[in-house]
C-alpha atoms as a PDB file:
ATOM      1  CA  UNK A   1     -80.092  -4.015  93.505  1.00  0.00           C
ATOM      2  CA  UNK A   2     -82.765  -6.780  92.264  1.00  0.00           C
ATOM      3  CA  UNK A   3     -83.848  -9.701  93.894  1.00  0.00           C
ATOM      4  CA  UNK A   4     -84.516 -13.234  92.141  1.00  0.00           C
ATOM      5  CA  UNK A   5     -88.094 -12.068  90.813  1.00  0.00           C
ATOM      6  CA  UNK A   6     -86.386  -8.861  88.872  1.00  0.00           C
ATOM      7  CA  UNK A   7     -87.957  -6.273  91.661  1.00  0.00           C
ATOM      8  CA  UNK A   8     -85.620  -2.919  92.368  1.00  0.00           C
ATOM      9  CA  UNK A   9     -84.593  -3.314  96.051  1.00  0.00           C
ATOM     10  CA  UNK A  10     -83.711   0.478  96.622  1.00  0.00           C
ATOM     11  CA  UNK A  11     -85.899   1.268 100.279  1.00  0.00           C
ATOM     12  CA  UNK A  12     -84.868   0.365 103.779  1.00  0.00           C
ATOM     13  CA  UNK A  13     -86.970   0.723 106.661  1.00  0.00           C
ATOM     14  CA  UNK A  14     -85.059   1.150 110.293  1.00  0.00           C
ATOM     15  CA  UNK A  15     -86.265   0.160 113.572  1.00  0.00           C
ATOM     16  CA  UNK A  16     -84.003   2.250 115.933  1.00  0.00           C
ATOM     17  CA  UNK A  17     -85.526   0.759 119.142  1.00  0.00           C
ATOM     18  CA  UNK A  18     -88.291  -1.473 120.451  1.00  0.00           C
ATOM     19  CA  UNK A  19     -89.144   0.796 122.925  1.00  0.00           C
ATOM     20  CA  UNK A  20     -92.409   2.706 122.622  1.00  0.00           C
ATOM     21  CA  UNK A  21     -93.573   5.529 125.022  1.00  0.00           C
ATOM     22  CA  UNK A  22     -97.522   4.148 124.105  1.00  0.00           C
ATOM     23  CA  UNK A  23     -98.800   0.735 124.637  1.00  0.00           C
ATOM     24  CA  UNK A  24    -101.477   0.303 121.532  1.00  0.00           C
ATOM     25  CA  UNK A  25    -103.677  -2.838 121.720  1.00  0.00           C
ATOM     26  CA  UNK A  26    -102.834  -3.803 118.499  1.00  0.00           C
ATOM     27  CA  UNK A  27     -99.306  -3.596 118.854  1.00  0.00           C
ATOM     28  CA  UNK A  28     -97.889  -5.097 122.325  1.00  0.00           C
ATOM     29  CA  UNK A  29     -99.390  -6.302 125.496  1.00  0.00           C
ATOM     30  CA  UNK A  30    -100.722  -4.187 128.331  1.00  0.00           C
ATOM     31  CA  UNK A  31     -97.446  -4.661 130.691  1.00  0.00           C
ATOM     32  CA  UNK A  32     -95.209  -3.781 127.588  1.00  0.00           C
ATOM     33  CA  UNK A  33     -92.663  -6.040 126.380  1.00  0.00           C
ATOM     34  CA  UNK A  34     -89.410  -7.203 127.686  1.00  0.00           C
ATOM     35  CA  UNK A  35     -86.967  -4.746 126.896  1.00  0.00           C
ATOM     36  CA  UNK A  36     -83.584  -4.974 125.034  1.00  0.00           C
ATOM     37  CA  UNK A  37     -80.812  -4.726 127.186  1.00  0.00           C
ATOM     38  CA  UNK A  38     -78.293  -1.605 125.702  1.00  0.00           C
ATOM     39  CA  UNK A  39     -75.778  -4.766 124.816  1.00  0.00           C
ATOM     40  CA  UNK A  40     -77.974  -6.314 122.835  1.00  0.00           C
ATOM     41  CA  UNK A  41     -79.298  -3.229 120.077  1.00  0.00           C
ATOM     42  CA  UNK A  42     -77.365  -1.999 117.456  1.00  0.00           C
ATOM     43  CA  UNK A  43     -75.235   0.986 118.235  1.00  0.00           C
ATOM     44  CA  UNK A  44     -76.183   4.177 116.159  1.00  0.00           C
ATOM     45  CA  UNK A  45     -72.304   3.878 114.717  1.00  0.00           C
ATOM     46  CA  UNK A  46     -73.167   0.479 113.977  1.00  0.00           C
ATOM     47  CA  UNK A  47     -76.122   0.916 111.945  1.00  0.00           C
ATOM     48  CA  UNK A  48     -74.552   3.915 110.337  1.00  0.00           C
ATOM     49  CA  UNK A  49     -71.999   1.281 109.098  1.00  0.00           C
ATOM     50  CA  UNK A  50     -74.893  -1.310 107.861  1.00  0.00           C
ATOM     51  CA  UNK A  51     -76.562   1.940 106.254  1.00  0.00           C
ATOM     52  CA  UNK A  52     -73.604   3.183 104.311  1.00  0.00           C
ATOM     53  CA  UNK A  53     -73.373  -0.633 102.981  1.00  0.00           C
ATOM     54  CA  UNK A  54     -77.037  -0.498 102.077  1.00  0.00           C
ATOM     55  CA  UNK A  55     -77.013   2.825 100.031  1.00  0.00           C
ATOM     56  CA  UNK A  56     -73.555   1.653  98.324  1.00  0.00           C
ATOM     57  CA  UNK A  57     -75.768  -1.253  97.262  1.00  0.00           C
ATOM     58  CA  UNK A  58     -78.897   0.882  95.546  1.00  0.00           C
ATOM     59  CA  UNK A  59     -80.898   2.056  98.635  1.00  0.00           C
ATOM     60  CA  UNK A  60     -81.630   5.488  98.235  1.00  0.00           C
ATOM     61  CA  UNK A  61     -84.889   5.887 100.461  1.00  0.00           C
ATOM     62  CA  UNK A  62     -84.688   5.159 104.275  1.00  0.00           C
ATOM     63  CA  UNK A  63     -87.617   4.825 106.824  1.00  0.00           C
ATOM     64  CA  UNK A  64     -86.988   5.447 110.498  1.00  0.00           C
ATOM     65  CA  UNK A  65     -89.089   3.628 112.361  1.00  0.00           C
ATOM     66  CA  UNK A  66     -89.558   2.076 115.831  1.00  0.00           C
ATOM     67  CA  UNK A  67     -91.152   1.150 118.374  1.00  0.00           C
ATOM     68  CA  UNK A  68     -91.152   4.919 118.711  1.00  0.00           C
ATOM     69  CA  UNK A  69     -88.020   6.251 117.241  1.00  0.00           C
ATOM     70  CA  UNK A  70     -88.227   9.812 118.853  1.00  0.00           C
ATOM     71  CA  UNK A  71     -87.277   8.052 121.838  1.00  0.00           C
ATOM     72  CA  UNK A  72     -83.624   7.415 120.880  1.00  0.00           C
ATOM     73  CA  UNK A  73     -81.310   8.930 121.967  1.00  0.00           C
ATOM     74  CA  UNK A  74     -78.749  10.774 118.825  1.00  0.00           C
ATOM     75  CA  UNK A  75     -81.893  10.058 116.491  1.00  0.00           C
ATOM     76  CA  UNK A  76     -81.015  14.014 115.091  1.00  0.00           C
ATOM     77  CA  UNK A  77     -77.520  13.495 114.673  1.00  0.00           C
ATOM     78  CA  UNK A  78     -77.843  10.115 113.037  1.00  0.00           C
ATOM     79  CA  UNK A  79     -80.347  11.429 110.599  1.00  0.00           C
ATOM     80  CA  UNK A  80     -77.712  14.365 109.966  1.00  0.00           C
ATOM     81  CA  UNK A  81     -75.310  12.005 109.086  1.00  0.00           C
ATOM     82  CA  UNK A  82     -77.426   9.266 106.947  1.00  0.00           C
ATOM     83  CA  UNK A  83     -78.298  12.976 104.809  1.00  0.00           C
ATOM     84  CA  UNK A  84     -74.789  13.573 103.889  1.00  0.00           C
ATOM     85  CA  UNK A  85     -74.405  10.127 102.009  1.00  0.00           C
ATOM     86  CA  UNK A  86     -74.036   9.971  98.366  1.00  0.00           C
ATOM     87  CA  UNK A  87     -77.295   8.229  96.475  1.00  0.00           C
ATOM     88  CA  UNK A  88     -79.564   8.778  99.527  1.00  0.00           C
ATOM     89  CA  UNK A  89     -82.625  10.431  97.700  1.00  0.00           C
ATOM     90  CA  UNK A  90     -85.634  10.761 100.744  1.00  0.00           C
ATOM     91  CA  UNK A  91     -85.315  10.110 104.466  1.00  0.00           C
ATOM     92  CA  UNK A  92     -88.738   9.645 106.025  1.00  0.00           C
ATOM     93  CA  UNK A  93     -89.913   8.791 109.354  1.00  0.00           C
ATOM     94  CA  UNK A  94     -93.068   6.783 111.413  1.00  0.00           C
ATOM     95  CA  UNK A  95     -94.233   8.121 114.777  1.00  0.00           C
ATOM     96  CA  UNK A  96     -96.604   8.304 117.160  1.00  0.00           C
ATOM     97  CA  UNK A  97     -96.296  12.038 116.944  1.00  0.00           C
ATOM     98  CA  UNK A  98     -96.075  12.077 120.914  1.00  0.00           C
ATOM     99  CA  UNK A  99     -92.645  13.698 120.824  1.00  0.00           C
ATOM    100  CA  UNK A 100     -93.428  15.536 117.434  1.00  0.00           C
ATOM    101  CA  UNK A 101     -93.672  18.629 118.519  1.00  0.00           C
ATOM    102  CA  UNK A 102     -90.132  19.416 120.482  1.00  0.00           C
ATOM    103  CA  UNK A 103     -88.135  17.702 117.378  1.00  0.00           C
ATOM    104  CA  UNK A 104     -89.801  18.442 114.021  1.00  0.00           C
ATOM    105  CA  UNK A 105     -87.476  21.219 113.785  1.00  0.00           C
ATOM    106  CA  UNK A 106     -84.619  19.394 114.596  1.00  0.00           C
ATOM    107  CA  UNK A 107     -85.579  16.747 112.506  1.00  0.00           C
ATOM    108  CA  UNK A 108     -85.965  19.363 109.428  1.00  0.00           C
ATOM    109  CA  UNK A 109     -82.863  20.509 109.722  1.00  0.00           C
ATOM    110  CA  UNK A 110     -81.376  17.175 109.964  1.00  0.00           C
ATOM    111  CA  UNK A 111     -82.773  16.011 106.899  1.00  0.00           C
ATOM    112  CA  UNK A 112     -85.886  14.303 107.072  1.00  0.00           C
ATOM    113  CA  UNK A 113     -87.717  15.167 104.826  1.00  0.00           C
ATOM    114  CA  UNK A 114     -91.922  14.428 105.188  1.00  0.00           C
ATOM    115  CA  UNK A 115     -93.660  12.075 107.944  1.00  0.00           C
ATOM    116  CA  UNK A 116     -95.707   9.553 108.808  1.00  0.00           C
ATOM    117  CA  UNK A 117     -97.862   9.767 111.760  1.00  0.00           C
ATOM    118  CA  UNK A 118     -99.897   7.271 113.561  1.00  0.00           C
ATOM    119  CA  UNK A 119    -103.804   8.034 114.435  1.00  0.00           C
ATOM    120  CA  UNK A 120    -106.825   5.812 114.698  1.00  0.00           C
ATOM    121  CA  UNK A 121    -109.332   8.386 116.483  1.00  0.00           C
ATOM    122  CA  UNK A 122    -109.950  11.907 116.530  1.00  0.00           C
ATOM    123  CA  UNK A 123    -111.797  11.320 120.014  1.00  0.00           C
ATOM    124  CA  UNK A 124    -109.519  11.831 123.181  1.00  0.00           C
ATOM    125  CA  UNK A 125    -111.024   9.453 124.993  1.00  0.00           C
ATOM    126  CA  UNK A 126    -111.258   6.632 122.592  1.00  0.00           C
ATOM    127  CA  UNK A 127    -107.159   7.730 121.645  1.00  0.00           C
ATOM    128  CA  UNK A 128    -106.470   7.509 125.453  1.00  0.00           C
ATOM    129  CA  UNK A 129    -107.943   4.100 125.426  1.00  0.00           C
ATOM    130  CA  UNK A 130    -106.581   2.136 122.230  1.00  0.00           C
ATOM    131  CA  UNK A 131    -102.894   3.633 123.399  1.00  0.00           C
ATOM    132  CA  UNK A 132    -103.428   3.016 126.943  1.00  0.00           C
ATOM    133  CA  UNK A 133    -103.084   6.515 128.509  1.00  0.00           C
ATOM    134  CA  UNK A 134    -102.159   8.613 125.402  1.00  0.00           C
ATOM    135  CA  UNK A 135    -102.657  12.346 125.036  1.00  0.00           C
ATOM    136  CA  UNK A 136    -104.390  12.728 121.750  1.00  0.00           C
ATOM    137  CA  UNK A 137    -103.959  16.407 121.821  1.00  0.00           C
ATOM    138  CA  UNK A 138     -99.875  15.975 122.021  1.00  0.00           C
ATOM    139  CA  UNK A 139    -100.188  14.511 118.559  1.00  0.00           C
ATOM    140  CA  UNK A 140    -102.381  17.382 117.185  1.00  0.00           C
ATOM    141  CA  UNK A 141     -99.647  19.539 118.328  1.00  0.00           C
ATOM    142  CA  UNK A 142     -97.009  17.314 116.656  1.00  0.00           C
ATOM    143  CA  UNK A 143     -99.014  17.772 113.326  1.00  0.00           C
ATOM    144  CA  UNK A 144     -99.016  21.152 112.887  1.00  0.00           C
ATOM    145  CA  UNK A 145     -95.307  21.862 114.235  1.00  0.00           C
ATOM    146  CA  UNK A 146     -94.371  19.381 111.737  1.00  0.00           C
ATOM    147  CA  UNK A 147     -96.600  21.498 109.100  1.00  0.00           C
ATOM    148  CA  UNK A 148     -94.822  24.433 110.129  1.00  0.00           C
ATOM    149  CA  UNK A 149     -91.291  22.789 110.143  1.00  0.00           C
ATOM    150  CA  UNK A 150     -92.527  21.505 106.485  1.00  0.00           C
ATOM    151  CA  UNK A 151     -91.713  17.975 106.982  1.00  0.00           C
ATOM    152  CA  UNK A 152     -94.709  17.549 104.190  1.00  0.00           C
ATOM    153  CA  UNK A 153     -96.632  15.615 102.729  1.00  0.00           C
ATOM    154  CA  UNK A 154     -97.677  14.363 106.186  1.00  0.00           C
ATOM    155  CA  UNK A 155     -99.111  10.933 105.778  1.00  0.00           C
ATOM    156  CA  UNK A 156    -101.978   9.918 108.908  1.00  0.00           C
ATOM    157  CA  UNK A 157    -101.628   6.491 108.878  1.00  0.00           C
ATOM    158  CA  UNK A 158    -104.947   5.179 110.228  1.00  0.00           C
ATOM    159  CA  UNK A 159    -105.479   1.490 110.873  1.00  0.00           C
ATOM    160  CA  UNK A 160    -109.137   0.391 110.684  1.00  0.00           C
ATOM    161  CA  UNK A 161    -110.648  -1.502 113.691  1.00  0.00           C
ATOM    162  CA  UNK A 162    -114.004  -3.059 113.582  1.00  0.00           C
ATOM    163  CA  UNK A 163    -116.022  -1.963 117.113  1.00  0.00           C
ATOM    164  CA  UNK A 164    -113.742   1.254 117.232  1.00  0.00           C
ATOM    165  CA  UNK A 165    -113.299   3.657 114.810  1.00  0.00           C
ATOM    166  CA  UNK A 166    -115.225   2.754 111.517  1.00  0.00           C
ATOM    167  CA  UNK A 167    -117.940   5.418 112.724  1.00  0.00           C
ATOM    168  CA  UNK A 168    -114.818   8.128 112.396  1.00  0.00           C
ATOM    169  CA  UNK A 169    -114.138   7.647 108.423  1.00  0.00           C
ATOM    170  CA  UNK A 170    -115.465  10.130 107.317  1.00  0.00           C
ATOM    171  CA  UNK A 171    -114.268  12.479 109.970  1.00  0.00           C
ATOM    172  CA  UNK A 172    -110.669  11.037 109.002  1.00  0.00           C
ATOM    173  CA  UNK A 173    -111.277  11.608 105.193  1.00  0.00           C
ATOM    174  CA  UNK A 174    -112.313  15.152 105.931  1.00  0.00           C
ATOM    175  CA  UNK A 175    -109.014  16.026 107.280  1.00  0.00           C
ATOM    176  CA  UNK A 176    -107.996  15.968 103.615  1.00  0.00           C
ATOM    177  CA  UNK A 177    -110.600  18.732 102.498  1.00  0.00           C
ATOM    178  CA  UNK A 178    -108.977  21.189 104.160  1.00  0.00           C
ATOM    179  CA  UNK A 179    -105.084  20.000 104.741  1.00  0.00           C
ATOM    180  CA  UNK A 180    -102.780  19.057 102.098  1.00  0.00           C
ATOM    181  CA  UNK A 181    -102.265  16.157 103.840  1.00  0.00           C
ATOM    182  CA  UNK A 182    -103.168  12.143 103.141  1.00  0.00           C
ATOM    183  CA  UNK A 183    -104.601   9.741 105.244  1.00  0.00           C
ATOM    184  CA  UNK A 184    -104.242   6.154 104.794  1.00  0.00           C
ATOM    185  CA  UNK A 185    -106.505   3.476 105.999  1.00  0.00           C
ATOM    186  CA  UNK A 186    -104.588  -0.122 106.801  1.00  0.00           C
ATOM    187  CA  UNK A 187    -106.196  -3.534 107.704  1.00  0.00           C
ATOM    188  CA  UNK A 188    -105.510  -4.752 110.971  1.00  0.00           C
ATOM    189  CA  UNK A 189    -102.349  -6.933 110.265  1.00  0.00           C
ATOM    190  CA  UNK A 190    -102.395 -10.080 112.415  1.00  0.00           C
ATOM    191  CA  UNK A 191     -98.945  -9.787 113.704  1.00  0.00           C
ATOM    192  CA  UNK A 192     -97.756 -11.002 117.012  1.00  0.00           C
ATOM    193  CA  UNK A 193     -99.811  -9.158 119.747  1.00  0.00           C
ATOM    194  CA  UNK A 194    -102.010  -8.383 117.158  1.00  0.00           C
ATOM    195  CA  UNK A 195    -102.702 -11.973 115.663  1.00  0.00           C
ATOM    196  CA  UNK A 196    -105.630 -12.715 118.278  1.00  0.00           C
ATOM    197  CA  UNK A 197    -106.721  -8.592 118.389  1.00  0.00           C
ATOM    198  CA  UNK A 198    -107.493  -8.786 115.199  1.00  0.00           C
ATOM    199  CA  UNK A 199    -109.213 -12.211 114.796  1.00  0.00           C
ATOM    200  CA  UNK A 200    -112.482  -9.876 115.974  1.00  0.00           C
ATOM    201  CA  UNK A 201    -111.678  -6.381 115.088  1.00  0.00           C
ATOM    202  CA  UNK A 202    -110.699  -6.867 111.663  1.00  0.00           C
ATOM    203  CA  UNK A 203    -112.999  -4.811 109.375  1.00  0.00           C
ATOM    204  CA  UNK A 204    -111.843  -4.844 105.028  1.00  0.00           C
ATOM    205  CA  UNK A 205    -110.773  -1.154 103.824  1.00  0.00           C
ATOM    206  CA  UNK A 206    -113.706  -1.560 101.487  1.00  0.00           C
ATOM    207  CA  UNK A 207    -115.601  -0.045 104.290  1.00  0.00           C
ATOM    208  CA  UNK A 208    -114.214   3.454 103.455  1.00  0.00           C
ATOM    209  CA  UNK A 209    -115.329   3.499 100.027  1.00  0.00           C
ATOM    210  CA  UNK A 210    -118.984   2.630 101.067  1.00  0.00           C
ATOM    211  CA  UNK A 211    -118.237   5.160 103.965  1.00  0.00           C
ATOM    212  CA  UNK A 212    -117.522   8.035 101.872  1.00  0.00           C
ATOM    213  CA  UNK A 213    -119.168   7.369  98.290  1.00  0.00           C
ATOM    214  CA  UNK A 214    -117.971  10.445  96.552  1.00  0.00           C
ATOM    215  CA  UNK A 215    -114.367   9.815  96.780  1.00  0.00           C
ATOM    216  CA  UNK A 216    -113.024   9.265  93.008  1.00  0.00           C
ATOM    217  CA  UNK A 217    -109.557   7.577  92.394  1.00  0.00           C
ATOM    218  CA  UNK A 218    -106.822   8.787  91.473  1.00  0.00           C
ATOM    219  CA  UNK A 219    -103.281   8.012  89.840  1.00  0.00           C
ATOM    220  CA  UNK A 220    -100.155   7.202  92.139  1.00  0.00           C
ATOM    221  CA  UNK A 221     -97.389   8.535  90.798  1.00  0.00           C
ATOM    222  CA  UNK A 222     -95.172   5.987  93.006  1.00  0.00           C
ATOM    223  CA  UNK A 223     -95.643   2.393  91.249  1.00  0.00           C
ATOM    224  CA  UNK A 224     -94.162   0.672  94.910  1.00  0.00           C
ATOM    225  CA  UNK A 225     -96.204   2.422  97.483  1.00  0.00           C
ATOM    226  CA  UNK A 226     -98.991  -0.144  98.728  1.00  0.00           C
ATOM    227  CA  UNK A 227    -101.544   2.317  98.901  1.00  0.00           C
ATOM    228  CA  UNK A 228    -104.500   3.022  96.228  1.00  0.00           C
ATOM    229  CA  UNK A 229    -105.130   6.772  96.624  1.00  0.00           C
ATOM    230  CA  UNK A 230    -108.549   8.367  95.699  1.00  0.00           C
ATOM    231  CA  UNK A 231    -109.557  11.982  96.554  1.00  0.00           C
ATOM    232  CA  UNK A 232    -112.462  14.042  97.411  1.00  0.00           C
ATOM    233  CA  UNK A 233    -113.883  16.198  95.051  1.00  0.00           C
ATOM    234  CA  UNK A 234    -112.509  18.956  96.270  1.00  0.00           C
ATOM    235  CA  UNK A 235    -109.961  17.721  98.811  1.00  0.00           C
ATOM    236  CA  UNK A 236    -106.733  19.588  99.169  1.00  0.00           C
ATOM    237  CA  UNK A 237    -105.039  16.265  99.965  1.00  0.00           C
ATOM    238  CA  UNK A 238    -105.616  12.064  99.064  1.00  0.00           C
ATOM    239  CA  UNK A 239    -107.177   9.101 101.057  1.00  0.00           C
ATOM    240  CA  UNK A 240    -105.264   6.101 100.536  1.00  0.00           C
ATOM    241  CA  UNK A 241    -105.851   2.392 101.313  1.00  0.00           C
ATOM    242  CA  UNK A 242    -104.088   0.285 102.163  1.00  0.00           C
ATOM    243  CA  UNK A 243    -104.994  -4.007 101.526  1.00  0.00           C
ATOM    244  CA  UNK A 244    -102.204  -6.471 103.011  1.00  0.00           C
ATOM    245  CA  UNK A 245    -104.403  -8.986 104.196  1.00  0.00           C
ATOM    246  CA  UNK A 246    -107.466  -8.299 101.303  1.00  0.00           C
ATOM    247  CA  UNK A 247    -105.482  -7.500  98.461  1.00  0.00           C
ATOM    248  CA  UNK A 248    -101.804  -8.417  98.042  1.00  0.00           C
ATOM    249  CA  UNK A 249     -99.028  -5.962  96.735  1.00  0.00           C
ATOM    250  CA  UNK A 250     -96.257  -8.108  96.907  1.00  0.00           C
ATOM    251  CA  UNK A 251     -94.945  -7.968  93.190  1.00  0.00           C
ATOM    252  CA  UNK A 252     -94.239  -4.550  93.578  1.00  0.00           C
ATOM    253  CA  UNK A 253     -92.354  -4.543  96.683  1.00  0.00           C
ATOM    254  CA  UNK A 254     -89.167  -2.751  96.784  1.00  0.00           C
ATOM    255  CA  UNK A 255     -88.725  -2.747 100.536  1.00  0.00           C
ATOM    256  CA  UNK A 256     -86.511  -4.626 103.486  1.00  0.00           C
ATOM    257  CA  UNK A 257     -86.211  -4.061 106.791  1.00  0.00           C
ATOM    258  CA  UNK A 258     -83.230  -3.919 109.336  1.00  0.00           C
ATOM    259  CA  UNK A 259     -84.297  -4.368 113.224  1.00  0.00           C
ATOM    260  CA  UNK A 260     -83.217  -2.565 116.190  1.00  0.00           C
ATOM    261  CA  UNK A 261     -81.121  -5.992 116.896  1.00  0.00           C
ATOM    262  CA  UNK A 262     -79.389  -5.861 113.809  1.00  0.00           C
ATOM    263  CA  UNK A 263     -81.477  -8.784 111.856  1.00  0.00           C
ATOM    264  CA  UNK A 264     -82.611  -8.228 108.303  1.00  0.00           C
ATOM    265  CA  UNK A 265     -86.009  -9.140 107.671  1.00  0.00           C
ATOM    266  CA  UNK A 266     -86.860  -9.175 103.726  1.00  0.00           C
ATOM    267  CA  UNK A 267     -90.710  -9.683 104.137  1.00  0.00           C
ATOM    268  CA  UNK A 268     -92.547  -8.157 107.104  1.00  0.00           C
ATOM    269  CA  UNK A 269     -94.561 -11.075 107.317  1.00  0.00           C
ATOM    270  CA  UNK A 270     -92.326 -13.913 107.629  1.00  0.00           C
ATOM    271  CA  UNK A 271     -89.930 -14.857 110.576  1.00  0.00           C
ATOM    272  CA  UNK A 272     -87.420 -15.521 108.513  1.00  0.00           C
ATOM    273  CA  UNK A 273     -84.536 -12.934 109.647  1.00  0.00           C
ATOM    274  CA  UNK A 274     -81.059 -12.819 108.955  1.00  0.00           C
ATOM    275  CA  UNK A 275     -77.727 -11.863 111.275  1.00  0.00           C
ATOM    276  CA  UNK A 276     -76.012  -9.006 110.399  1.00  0.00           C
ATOM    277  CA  UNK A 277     -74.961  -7.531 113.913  1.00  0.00           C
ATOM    278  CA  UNK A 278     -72.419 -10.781 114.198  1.00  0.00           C
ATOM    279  CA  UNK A 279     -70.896 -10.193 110.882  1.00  0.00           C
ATOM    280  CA  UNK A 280     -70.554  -6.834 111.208  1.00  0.00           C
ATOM    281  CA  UNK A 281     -68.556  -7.381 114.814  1.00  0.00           C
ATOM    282  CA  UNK A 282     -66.142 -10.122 112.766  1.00  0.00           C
ATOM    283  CA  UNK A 283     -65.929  -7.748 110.359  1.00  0.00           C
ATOM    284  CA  UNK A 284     -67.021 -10.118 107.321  1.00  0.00           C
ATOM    285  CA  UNK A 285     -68.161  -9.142 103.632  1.00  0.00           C
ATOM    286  CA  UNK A 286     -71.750  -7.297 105.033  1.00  0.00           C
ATOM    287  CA  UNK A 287     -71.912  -6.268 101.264  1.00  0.00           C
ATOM    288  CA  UNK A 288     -71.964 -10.116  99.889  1.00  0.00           C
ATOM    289  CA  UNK A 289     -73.590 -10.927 103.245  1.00  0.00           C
ATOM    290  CA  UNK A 290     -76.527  -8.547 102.161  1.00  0.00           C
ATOM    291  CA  UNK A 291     -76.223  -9.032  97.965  1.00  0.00           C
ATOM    292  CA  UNK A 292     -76.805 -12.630  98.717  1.00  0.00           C
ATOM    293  CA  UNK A 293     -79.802 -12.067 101.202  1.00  0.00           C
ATOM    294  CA  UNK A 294     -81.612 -10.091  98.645  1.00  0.00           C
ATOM    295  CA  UNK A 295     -81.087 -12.925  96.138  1.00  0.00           C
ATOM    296  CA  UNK A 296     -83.482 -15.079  98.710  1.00  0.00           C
ATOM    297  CA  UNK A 297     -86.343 -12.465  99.533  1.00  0.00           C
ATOM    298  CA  UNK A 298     -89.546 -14.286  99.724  1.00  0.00           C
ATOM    299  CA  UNK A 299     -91.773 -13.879  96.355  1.00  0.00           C
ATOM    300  CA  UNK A 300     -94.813 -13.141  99.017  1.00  0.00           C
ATOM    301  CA  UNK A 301     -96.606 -13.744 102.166  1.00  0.00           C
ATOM    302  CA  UNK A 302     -99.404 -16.032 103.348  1.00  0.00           C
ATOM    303  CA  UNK A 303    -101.573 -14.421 105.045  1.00  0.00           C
ATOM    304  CA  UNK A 304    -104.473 -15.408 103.442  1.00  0.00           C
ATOM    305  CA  UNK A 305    -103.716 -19.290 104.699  1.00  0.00           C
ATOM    306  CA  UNK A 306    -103.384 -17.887 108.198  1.00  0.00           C
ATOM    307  CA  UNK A 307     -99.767 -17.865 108.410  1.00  0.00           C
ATOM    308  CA  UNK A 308     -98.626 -15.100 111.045  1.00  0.00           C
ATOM    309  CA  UNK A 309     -95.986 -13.932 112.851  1.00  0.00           C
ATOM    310  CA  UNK A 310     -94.876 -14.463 115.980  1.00  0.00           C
ATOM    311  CA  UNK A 311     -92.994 -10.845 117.051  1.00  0.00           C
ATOM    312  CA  UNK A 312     -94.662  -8.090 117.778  1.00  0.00           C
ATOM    313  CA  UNK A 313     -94.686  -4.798 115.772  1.00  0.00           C
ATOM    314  CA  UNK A 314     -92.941  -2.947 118.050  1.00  0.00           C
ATOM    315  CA  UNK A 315     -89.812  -5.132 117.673  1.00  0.00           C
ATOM    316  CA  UNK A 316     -90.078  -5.460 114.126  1.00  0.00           C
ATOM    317  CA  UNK A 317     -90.465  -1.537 112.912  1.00  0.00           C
ATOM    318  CA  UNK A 318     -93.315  -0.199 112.218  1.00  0.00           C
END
């Protein structure tokens, strides 16, 4: 499936719920957000049906996403059931980790196959402070039960905030000496909640290089992934970076996105979205519906002129 620029359309990220069992700075505001009512998300039949359409169409690599998606209800069984389709080549997932460590069994035998966790700090008290009350030590635990349940490579996605946890790069890089395990530095993205955070906490991902000088870089094997990956010299695992806002990767993406609502969003960073919920109730053509979508996905964002967002994360999928 190719959109009107010629670039293969084949991953899908899922946001199965706004909901979120942190409250991040960078991500929504202090009270938390208004939540969905159950009427108004997509049931996990429903999606299934969207899904099926989507991998008939060339998808073959599905994100799970949220808010926080381990707080779903049927997220096991629906991952159980998105495994058995024909074409579907990697199931992944984003979390905080919070919940990690009672499901990454589960979630192993399900299907999925690696993970993505969220971390900015190694320090408990600076963890407990950019979630709001989070347990930093939960999310250790999550790690390694997910190492043991070998839902690997595990990615650490790490994003970089000026004032907070630049002083912790190299401690972050060093979890790769030992662990075969990346970690992946990401600008502060000014979306939503996050537009006037990171107006003064943004900090470029050029600060890791001068952080940690000896890290040499290395070939990514995956042409779409928005990361440049470098490695220590002796580091079991790789240190990517990611650019959105300093260096764009938007001819290479591959990637749309399908909200807990039921809207497609072709670029993360436009508010451009597009009904399929309704569609899918009136039982339309979802498969021209989407075909024709894909025909219109943005060439790339703006970010560099300023031009945000308005939703938060959260109801977007991370």
């Amino acid at each position: 499936m190719k959109d009107s620029f010629g670039r293969e359309i084949n991953y899908l990220r899922i946001s199965l719920t706004d909901r979120c069992n942190l409250r991040c700075e960078y991500c929504m505001p202090e009270k938390g957000v208004d939540k969905l009512q159950h009427e108004d998300i997509l049931t996990l039949e429903d999606m299934f049906e969207l899904v099926k359409v989507f991998v008939e169409l060339g998808i073959n690599k599905i994100r799970l996403t949220g808010g926080e998606p381990l707080v779903r209800l049927g997220v096991v069984d629906f991952i159980s059931k998105i495994s058995n389709l024909n074409g579907i080549k990697e199931i992944t997932m984003t979390t905080n980790g919070v919940l990690l460590k009672d499901y990454a069994q589960e979630l192993k035998k399900a299907g999925l196959n690696r993970i993505n966790i969220s971390l900015d700090t190694l320090d408990k008290d600076k963890y407990k402070e950019i979630t709001r009350g989070g347990d930093l030590y939960k999310v250790l635990d999550g790690i390694e039960a997910a190492r043991e349940a070998g839902l690997t490579p595990i990615k650490i996605n790490t994003v970089l905030i000026g004032g907070f946890n630049e002083d912790e790069i190299p401690k972050m890089v060093n979890l790769t000496r030992e662990h075969n395990m990346d970690v992946r530095f990401i600008e502060l993205m000014p979306i939503g909640e996050a537009a006037a955070f990171a107006s003064h906490k943004f900090i470029p991902n050029s600060k890791v290089l001068e952080s940690v000088k000896v890290l040499k870089r290395v070939e990514n094997e995956d042409k779409s992934s928005p990361a440049t990956y470098f490695k220590l010299p002796d580091g079991k695992g790789k240190v990517g970076i990611i650019n959105p806002i300093s260096c764009k990767f938007c001819s290479n993406c591959n990637r749309v996105r399908l909200t807990s609502t039921g809207k497609l969003k072709l670029c993360l960073h436009s508010n451009r979205e597009i009904d399929l919920r309704k569609p899918l109730k009136n039982k339309e053509d979802i498969k021209t519906i989407i075909s024709d979508a894909i025909l219109s996905k943005e060439e790339e964002h703006h970010l560099e002129d300023k031009k945000y967002i308005t939703r938060n994360m959260n109801q977007i999928g991370g």
